[in-house]
C-alpha atoms as a PDB file:
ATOM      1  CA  UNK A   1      90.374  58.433 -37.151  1.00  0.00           C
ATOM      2  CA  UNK A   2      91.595  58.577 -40.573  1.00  0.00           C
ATOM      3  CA  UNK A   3      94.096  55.668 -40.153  1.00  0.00           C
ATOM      4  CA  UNK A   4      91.316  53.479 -39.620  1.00  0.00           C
ATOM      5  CA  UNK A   5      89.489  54.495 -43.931  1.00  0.00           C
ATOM      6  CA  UNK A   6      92.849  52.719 -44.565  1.00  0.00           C
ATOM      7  CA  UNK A   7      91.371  49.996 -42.783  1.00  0.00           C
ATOM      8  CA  UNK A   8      88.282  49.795 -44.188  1.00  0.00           C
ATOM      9  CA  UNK A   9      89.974  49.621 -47.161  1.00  0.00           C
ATOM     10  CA  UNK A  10      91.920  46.855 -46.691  1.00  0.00           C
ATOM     11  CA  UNK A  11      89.054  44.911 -45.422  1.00  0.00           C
ATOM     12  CA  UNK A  12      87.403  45.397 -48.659  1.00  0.00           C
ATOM     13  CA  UNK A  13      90.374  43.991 -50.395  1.00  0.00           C
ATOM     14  CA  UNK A  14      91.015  47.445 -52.013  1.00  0.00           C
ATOM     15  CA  UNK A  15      88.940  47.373 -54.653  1.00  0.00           C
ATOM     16  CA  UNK A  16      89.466  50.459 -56.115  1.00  0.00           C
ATOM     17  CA  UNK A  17      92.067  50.185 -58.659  1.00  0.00           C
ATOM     18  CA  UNK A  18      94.061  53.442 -57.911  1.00  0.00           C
ATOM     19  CA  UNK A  19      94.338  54.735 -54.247  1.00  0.00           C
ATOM     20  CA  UNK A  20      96.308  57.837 -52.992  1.00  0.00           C
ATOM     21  CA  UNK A  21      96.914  57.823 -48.741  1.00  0.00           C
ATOM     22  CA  UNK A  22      98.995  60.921 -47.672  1.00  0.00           C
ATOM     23  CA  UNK A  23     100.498  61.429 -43.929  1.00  0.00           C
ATOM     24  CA  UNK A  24     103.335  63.581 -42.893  1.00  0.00           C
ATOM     25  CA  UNK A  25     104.246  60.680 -40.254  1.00  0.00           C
ATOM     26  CA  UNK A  26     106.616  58.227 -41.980  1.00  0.00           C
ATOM     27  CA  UNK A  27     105.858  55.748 -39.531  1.00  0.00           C
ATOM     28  CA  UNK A  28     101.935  55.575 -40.676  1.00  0.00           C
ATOM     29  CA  UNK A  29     103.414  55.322 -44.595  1.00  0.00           C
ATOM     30  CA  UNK A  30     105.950  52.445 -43.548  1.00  0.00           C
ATOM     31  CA  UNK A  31     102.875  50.728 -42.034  1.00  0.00           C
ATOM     32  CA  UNK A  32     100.156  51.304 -44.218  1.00  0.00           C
ATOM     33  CA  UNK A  33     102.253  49.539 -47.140  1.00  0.00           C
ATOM     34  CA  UNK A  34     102.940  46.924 -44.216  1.00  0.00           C
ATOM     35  CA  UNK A  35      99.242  46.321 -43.853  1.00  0.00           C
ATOM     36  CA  UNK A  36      98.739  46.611 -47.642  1.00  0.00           C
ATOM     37  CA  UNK A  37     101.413  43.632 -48.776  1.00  0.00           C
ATOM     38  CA  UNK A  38      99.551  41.522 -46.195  1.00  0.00           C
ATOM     39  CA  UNK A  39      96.582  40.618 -48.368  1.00  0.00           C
ATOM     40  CA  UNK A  40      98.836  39.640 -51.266  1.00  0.00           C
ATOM     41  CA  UNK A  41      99.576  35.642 -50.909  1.00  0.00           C
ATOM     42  CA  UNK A  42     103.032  35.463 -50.042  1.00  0.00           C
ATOM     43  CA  UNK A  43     103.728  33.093 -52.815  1.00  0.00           C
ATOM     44  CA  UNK A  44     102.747  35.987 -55.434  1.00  0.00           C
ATOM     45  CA  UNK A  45     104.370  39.220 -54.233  1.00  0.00           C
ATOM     46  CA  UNK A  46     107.539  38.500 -56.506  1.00  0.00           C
ATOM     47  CA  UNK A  47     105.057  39.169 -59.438  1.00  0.00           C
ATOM     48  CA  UNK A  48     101.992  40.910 -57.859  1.00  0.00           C
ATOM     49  CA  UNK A  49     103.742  42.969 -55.279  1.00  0.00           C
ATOM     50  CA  UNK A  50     106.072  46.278 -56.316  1.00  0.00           C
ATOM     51  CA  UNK A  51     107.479  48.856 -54.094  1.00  0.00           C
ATOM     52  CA  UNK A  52     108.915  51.858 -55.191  1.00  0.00           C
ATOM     53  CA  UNK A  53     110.425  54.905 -53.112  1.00  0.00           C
ATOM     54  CA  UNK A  54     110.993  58.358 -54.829  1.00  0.00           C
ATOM     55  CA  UNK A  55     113.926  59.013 -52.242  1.00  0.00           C
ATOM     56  CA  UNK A  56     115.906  55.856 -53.521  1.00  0.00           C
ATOM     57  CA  UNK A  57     118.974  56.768 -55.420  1.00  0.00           C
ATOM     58  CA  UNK A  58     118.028  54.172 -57.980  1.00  0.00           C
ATOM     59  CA  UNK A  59     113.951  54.024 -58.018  1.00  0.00           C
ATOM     60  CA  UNK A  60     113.079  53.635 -61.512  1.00  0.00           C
ATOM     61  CA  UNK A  61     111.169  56.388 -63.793  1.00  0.00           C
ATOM     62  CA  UNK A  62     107.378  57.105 -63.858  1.00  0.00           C
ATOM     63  CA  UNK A  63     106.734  55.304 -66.995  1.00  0.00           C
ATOM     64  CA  UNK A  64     108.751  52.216 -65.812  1.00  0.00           C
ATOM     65  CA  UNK A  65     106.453  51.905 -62.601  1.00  0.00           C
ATOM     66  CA  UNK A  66     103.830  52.624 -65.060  1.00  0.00           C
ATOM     67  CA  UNK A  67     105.068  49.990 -67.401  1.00  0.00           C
ATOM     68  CA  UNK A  68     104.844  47.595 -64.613  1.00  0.00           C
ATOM     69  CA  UNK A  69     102.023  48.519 -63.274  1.00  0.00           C
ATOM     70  CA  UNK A  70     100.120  48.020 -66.584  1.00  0.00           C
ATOM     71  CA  UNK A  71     101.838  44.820 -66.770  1.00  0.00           C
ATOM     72  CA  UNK A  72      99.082  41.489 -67.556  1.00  0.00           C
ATOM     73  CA  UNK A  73      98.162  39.360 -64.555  1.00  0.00           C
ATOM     74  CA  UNK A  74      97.510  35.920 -65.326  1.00  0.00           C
ATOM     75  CA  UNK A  75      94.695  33.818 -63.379  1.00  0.00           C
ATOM     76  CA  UNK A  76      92.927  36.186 -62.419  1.00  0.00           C
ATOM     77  CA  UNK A  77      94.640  37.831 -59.672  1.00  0.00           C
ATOM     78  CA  UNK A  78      95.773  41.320 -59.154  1.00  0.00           C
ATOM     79  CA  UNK A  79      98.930  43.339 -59.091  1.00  0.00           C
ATOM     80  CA  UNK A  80      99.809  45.991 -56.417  1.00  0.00           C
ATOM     81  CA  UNK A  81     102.434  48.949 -57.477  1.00  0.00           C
ATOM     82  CA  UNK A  82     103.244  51.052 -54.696  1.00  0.00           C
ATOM     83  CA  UNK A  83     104.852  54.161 -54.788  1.00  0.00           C
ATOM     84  CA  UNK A  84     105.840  56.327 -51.858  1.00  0.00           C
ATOM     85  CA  UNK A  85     107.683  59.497 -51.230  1.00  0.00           C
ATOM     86  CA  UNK A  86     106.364  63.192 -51.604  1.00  0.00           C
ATOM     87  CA  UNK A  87     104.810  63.387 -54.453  1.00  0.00           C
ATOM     88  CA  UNK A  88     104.347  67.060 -54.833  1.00  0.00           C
ATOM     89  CA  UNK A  89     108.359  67.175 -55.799  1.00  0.00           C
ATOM     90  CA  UNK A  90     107.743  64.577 -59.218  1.00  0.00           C
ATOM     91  CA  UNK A  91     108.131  67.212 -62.599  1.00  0.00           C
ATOM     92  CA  UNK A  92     105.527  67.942 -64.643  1.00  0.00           C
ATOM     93  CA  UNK A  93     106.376  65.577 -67.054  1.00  0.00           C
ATOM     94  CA  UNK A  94     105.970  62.397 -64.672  1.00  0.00           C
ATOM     95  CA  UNK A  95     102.661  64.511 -63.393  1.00  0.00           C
ATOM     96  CA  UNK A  96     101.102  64.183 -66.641  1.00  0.00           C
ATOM     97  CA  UNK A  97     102.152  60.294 -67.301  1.00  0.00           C
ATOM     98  CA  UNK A  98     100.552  59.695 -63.328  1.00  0.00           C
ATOM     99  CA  UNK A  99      97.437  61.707 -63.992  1.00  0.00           C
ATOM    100  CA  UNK A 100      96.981  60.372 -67.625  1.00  0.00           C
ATOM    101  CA  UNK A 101      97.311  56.701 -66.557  1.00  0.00           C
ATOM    102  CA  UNK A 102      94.814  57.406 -63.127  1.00  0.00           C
ATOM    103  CA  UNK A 103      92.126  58.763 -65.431  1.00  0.00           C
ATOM    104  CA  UNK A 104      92.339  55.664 -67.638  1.00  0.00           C
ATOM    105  CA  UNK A 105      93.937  52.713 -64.846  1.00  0.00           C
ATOM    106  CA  UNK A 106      94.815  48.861 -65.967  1.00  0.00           C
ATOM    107  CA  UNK A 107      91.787  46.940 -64.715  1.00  0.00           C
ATOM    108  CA  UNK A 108      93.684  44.192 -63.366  1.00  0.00           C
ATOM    109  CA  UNK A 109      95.962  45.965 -61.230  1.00  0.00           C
ATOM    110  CA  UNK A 110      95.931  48.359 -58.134  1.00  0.00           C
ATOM    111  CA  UNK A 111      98.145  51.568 -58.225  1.00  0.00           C
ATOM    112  CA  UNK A 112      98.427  52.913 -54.623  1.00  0.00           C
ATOM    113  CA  UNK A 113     100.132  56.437 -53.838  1.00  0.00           C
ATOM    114  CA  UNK A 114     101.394  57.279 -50.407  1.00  0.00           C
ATOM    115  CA  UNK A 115     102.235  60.838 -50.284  1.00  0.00           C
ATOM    116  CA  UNK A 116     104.974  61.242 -47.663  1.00  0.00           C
ATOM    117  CA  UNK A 117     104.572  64.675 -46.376  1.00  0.00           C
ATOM    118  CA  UNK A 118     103.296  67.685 -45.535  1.00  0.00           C
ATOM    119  CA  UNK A 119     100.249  68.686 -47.575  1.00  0.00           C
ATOM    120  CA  UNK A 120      96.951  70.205 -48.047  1.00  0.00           C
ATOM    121  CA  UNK A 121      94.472  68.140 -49.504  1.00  0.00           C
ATOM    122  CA  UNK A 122      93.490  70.430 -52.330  1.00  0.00           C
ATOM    123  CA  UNK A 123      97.208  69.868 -53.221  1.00  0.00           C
ATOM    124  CA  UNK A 124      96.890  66.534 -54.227  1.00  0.00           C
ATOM    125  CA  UNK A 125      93.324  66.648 -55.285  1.00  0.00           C
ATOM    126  CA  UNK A 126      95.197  67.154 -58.516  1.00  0.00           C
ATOM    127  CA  UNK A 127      96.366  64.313 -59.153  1.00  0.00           C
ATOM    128  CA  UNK A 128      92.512  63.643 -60.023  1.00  0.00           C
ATOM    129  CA  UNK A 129      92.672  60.172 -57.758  1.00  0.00           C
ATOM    130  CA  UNK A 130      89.483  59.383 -56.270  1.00  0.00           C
ATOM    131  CA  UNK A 131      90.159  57.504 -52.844  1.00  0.00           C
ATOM    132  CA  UNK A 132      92.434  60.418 -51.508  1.00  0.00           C
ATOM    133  CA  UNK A 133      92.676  59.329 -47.625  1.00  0.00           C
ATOM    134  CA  UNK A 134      94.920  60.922 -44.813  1.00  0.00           C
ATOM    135  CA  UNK A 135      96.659  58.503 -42.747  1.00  0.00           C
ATOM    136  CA  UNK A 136      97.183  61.067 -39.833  1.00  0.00           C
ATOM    137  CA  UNK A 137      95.960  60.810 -36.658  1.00  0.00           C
ATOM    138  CA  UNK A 138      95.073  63.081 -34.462  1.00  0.00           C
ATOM    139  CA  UNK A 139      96.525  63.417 -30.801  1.00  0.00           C
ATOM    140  CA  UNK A 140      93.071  62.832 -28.903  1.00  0.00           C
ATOM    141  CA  UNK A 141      92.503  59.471 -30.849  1.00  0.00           C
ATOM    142  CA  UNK A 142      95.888  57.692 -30.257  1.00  0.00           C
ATOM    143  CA  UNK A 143      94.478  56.059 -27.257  1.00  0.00           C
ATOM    144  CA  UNK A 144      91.722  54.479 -29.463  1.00  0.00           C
ATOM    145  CA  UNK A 145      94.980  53.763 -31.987  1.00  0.00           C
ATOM    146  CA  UNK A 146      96.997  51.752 -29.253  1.00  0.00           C
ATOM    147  CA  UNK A 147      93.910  49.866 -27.800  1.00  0.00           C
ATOM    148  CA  UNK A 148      93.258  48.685 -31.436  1.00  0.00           C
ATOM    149  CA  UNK A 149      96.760  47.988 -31.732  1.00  0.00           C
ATOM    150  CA  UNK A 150      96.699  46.448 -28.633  1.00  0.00           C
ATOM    151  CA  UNK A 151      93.606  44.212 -29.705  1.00  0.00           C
ATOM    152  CA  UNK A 152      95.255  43.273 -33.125  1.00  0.00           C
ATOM    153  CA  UNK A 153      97.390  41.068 -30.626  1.00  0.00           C
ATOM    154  CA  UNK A 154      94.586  39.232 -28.595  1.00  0.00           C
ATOM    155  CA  UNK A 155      95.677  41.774 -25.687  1.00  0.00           C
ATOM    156  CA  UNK A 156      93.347  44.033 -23.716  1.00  0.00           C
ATOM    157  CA  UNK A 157      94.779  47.555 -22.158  1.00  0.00           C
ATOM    158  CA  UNK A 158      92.977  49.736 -19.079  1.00  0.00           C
ATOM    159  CA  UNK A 159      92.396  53.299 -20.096  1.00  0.00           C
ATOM    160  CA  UNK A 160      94.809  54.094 -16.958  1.00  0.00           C
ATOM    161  CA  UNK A 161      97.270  51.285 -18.554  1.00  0.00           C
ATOM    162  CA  UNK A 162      96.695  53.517 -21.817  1.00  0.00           C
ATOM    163  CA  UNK A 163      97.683  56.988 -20.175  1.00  0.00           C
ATOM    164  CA  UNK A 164     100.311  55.231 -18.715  1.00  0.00           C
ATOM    165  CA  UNK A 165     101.995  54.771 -21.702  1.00  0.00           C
ATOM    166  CA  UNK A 166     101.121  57.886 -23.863  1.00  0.00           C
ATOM    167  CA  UNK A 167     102.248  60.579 -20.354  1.00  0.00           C
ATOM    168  CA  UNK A 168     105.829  57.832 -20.091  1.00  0.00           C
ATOM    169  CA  UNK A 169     106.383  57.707 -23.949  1.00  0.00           C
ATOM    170  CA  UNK A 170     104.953  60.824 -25.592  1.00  0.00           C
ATOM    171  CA  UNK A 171     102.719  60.938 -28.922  1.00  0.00           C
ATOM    172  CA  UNK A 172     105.277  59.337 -30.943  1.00  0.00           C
ATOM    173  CA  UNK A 173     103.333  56.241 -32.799  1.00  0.00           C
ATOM    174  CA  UNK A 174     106.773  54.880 -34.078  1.00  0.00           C
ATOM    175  CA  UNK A 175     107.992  54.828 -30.378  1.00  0.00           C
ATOM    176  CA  UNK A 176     104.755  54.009 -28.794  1.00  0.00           C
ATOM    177  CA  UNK A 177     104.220  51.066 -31.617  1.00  0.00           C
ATOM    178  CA  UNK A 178     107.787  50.129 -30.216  1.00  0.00           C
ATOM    179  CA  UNK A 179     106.731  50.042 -26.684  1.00  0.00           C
ATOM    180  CA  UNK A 180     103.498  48.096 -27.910  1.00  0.00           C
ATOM    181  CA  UNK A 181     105.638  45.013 -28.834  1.00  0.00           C
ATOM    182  CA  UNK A 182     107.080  45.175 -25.588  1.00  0.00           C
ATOM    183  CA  UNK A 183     104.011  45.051 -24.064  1.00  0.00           C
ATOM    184  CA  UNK A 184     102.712  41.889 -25.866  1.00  0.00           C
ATOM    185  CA  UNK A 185     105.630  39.727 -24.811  1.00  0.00           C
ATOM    186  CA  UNK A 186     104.235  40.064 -21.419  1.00  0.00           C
ATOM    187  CA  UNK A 187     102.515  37.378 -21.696  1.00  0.00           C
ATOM    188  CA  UNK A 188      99.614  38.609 -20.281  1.00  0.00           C
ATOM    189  CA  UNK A 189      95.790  39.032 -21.777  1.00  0.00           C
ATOM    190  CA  UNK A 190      94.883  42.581 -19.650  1.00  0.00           C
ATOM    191  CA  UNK A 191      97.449  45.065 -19.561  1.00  0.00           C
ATOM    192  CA  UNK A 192      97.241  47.198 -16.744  1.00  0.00           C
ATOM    193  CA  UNK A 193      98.963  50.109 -15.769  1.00  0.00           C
ATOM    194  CA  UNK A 194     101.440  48.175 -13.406  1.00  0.00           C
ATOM    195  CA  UNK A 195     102.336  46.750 -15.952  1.00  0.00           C
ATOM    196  CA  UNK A 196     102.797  49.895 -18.233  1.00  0.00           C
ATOM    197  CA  UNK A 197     104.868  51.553 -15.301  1.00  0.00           C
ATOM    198  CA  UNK A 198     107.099  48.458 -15.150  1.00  0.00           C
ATOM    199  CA  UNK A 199     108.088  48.070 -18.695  1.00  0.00           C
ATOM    200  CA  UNK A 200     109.047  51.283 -19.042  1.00  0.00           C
ATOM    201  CA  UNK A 201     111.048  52.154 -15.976  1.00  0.00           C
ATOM    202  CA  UNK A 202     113.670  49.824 -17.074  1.00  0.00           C
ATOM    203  CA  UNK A 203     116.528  52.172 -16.084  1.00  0.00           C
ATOM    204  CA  UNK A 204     114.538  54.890 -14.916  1.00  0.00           C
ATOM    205  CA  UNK A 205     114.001  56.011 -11.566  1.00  0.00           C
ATOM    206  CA  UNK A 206     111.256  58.679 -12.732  1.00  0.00           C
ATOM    207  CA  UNK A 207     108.502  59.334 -15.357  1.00  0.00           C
ATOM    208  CA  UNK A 208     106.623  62.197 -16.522  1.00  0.00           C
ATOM    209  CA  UNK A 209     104.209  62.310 -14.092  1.00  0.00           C
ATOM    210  CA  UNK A 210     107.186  62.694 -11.583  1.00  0.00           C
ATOM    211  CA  UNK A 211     108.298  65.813 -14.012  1.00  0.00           C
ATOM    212  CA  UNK A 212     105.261  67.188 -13.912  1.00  0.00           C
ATOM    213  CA  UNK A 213     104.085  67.379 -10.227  1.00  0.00           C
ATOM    214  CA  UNK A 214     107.591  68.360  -9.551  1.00  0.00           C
ATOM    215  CA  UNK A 215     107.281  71.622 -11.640  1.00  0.00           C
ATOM    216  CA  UNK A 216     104.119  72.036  -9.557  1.00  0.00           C
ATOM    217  CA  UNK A 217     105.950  72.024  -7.349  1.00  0.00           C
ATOM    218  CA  UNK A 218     107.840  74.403  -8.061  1.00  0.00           C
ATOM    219  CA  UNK A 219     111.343  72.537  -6.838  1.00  0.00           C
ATOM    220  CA  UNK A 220     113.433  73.071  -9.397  1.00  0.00           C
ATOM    221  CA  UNK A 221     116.543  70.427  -7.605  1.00  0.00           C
ATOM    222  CA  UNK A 222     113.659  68.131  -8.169  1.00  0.00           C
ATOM    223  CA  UNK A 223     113.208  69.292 -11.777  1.00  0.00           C
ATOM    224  CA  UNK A 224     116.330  69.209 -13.439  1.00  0.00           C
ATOM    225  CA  UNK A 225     117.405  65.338 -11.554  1.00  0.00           C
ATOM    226  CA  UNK A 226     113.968  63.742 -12.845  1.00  0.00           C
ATOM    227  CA  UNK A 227     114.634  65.190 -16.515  1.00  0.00           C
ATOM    228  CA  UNK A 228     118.374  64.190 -16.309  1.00  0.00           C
ATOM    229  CA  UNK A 229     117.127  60.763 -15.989  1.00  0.00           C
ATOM    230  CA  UNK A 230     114.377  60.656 -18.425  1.00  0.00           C
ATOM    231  CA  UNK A 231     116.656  62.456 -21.567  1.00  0.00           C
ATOM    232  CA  UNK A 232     118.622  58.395 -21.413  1.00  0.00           C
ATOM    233  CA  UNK A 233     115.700  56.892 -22.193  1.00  0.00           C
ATOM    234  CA  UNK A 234     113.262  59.329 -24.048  1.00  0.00           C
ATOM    235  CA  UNK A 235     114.164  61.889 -27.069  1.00  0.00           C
ATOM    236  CA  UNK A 236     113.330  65.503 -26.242  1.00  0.00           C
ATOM    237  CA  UNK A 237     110.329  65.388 -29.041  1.00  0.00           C
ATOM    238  CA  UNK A 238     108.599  62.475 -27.407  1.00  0.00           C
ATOM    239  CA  UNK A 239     109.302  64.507 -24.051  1.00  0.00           C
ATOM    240  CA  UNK A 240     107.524  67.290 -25.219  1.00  0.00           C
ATOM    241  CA  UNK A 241     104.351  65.186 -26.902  1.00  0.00           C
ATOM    242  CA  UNK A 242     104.266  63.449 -22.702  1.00  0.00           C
ATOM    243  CA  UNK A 243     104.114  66.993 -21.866  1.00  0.00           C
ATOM    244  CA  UNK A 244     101.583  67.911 -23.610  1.00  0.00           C
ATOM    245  CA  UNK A 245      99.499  64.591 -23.195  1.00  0.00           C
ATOM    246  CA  UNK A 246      99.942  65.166 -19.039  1.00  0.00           C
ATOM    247  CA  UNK A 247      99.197  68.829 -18.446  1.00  0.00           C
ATOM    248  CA  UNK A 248      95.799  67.821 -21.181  1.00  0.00           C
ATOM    249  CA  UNK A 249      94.658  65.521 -18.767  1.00  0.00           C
ATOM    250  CA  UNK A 250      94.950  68.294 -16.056  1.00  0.00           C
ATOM    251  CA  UNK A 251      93.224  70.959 -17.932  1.00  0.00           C
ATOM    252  CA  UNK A 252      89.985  68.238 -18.722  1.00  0.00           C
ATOM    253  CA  UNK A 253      90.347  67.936 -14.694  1.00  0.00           C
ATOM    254  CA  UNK A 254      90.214  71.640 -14.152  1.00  0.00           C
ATOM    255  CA  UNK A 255      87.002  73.233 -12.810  1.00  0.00           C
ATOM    256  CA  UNK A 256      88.188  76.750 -11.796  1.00  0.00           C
ATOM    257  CA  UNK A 257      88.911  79.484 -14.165  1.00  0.00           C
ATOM    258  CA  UNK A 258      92.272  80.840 -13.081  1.00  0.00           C
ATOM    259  CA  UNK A 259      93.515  77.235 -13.052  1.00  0.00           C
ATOM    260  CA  UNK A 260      92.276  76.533 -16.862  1.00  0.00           C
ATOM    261  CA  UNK A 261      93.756  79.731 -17.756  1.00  0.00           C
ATOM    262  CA  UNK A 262      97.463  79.033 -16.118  1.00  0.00           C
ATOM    263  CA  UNK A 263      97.444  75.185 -18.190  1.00  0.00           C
ATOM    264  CA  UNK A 264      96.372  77.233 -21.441  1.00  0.00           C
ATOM    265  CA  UNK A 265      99.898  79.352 -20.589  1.00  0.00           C
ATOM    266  CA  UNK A 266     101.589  76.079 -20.569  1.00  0.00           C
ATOM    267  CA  UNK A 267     100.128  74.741 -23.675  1.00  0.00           C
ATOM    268  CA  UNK A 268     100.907  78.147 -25.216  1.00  0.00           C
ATOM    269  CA  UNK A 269     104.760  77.370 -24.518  1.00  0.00           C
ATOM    270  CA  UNK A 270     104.419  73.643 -24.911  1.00  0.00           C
ATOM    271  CA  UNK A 271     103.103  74.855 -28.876  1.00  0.00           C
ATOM    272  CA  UNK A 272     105.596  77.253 -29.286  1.00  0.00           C
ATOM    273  CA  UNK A 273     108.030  75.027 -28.480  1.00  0.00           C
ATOM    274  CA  UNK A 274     106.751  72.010 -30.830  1.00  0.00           C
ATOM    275  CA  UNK A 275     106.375  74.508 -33.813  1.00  0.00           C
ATOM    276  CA  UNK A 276     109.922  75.420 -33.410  1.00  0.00           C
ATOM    277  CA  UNK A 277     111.201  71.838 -33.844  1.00  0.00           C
ATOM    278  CA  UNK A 278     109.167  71.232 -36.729  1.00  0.00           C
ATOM    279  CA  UNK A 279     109.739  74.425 -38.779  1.00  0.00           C
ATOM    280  CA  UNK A 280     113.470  74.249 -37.734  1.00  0.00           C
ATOM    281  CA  UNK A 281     114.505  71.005 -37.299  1.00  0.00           C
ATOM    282  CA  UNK A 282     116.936  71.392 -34.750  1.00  0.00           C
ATOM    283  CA  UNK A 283     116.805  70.189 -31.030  1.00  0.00           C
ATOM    284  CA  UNK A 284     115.359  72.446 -28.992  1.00  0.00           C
ATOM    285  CA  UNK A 285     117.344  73.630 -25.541  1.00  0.00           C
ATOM    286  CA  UNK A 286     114.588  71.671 -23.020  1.00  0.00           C
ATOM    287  CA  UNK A 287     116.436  72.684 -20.085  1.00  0.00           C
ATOM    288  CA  UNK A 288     115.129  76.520 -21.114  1.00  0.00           C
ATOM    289  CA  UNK A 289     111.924  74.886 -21.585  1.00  0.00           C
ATOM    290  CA  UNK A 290     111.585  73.658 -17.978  1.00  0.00           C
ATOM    291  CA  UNK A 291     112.442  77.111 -16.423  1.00  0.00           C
ATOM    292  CA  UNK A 292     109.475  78.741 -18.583  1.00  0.00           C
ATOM    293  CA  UNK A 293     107.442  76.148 -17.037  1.00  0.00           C
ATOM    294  CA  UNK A 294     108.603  77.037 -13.619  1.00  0.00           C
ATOM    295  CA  UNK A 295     108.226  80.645 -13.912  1.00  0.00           C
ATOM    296  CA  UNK A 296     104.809  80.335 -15.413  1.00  0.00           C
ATOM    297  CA  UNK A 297     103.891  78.222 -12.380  1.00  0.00           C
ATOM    298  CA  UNK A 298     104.325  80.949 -10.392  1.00  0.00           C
ATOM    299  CA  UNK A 299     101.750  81.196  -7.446  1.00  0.00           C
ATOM    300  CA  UNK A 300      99.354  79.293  -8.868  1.00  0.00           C
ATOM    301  CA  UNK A 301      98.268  76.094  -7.367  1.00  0.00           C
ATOM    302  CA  UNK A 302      99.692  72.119  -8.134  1.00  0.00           C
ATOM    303  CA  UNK A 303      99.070  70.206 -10.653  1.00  0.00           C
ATOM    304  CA  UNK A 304      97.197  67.310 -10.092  1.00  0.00           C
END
């Protein structure tokens, strides 16, 4: 996964002198300069640790971050400037300063970019950096991402524990980071999925598995109760991303055709659905979305 170059990276100490890491998750930005302030001694960060954020109403110019990032560094250690926000909105003016001081960097500091944003990576190639690395990850590694997570804090997690968590929560790392530090005050070195189905029932009576086998159902009483209890605990984006996650594992259980081809129907909707959200921005009516998902289930057989 590309989260984990960022790792690497930090292992290394981050040699490189100027980095740029990109994601269009703010959660994986927010956490990668988390990960990066950690190997600065806490005792130095007043003087070897800067954060900038283009979105602040009073971040300071280019050439001041630039000013302190060329800054001297006594004994030997090394100064970290970080600046975060999207990048692709600086003006041309700032571009050149950015670009003229990454061809020619101060050898005692480290100037890290995070890109915040949507982007193609031949749009910031430009800015000529040489350790360009996505942050993203990709929906079929997040499992990987919340055992390593898991590990991080001495904890073990079953892959069932794992599924668990990803069908209850959705694909949201900021929510499923949150649910993480639930998880480790358990007290408890293996995490199974008991344990996964406990924490997160708190108030609820159902999960998305329960959504799911009722639309196969096809009971749409059941339906509309079990989502009328999960939209108190779970926003209709992270609903959507459980979806998605539940009716996957179905299709990789799928070994006849017209089965596989009535879950790629779903997944169809499911996408048209997400892409509307993110192009739009607005909530999305999810009520409409679970008829669609009953009428496509039609004849065909359960879910399972």
């Amino acid at each position: 996964m590309s989260y984990q170059a960022l790792l690497n990276e930090i292992e290394k100490g981050l040699p490189s002198e100027v980095y740029l890491f990109y994601s269009s998750d703010s959660f994986l930005i927010r956490e990668a300069i988390e990960v990066i302030k950690k190997i600065v001694p806490e005792n130095d960060r007043d003087f070897n640790f800067h954060v900038f954020n283009l979105s602040d109403e009073e971040v300071p110019s280019i050439q001041q971050i630039l000013d302190v990032t060329n800054t001297f560094c006594f004994f030997g250690s090394r100064r970290f400037t970080l600046l975060s926000g999207n990048l692709l909105k600086i003006s041309k003016k700032d571009f050149e300063k950015l670009h003229n001081y990454i061809l020619s960097p101060a050898p005692s500091s480290v100037l890290i970019l995070l890109h915040n944003g949507v982007a193609k990576k031949d749009a910031l190639e430009k800015f000529g950096v040489k350790k360009l690395i996505s942050l993203d990850i990709k929906e079929p590694d997040i499992p990987e991402w919340i055992k390593k997570r898991i590990k991080m804090k001495g904890l073990e997690i079953t892959d069932d524990a794992v599924s668990c968590l990803i069908a209850s929560s959705g694909t949201d790392l900021g929510l499923l980071a949150s649910e993480i530090e639930k998880i480790s005050m358990l007290g408890k070195k293996k995490i199974t999925f008991n344990d996964i189905s406990d924490i997160l029932a708190g108030g609820r009576l159902y999960n998305v598995f329960d959504l799911v086998y009722a639309i196969s159902a096809k009971n749409p009483d059941k339906v509309f109760k079990i989502y009328k209890n999960l939209k108190e605990t779970i926003d209709d984006y992270s609903l959507i991303g459980a979806l998605n996650w539940q009716y996957g594992r179905s299709f990789l259980s799928k070994r006849n055709r017209e089965g596989s081809s009535h879950l790629l129907k779903i997944f169809e909707l499911l996408n048209k659905v997400d892409i509307d959200i993110k192009s739009s921005g607005r909530n999305f009516p999810i009520e409409y979305l679970l008829i669609k998902l009953l009428q496509l289930q039609g004849d065909q057989v359960s879910v399972k």
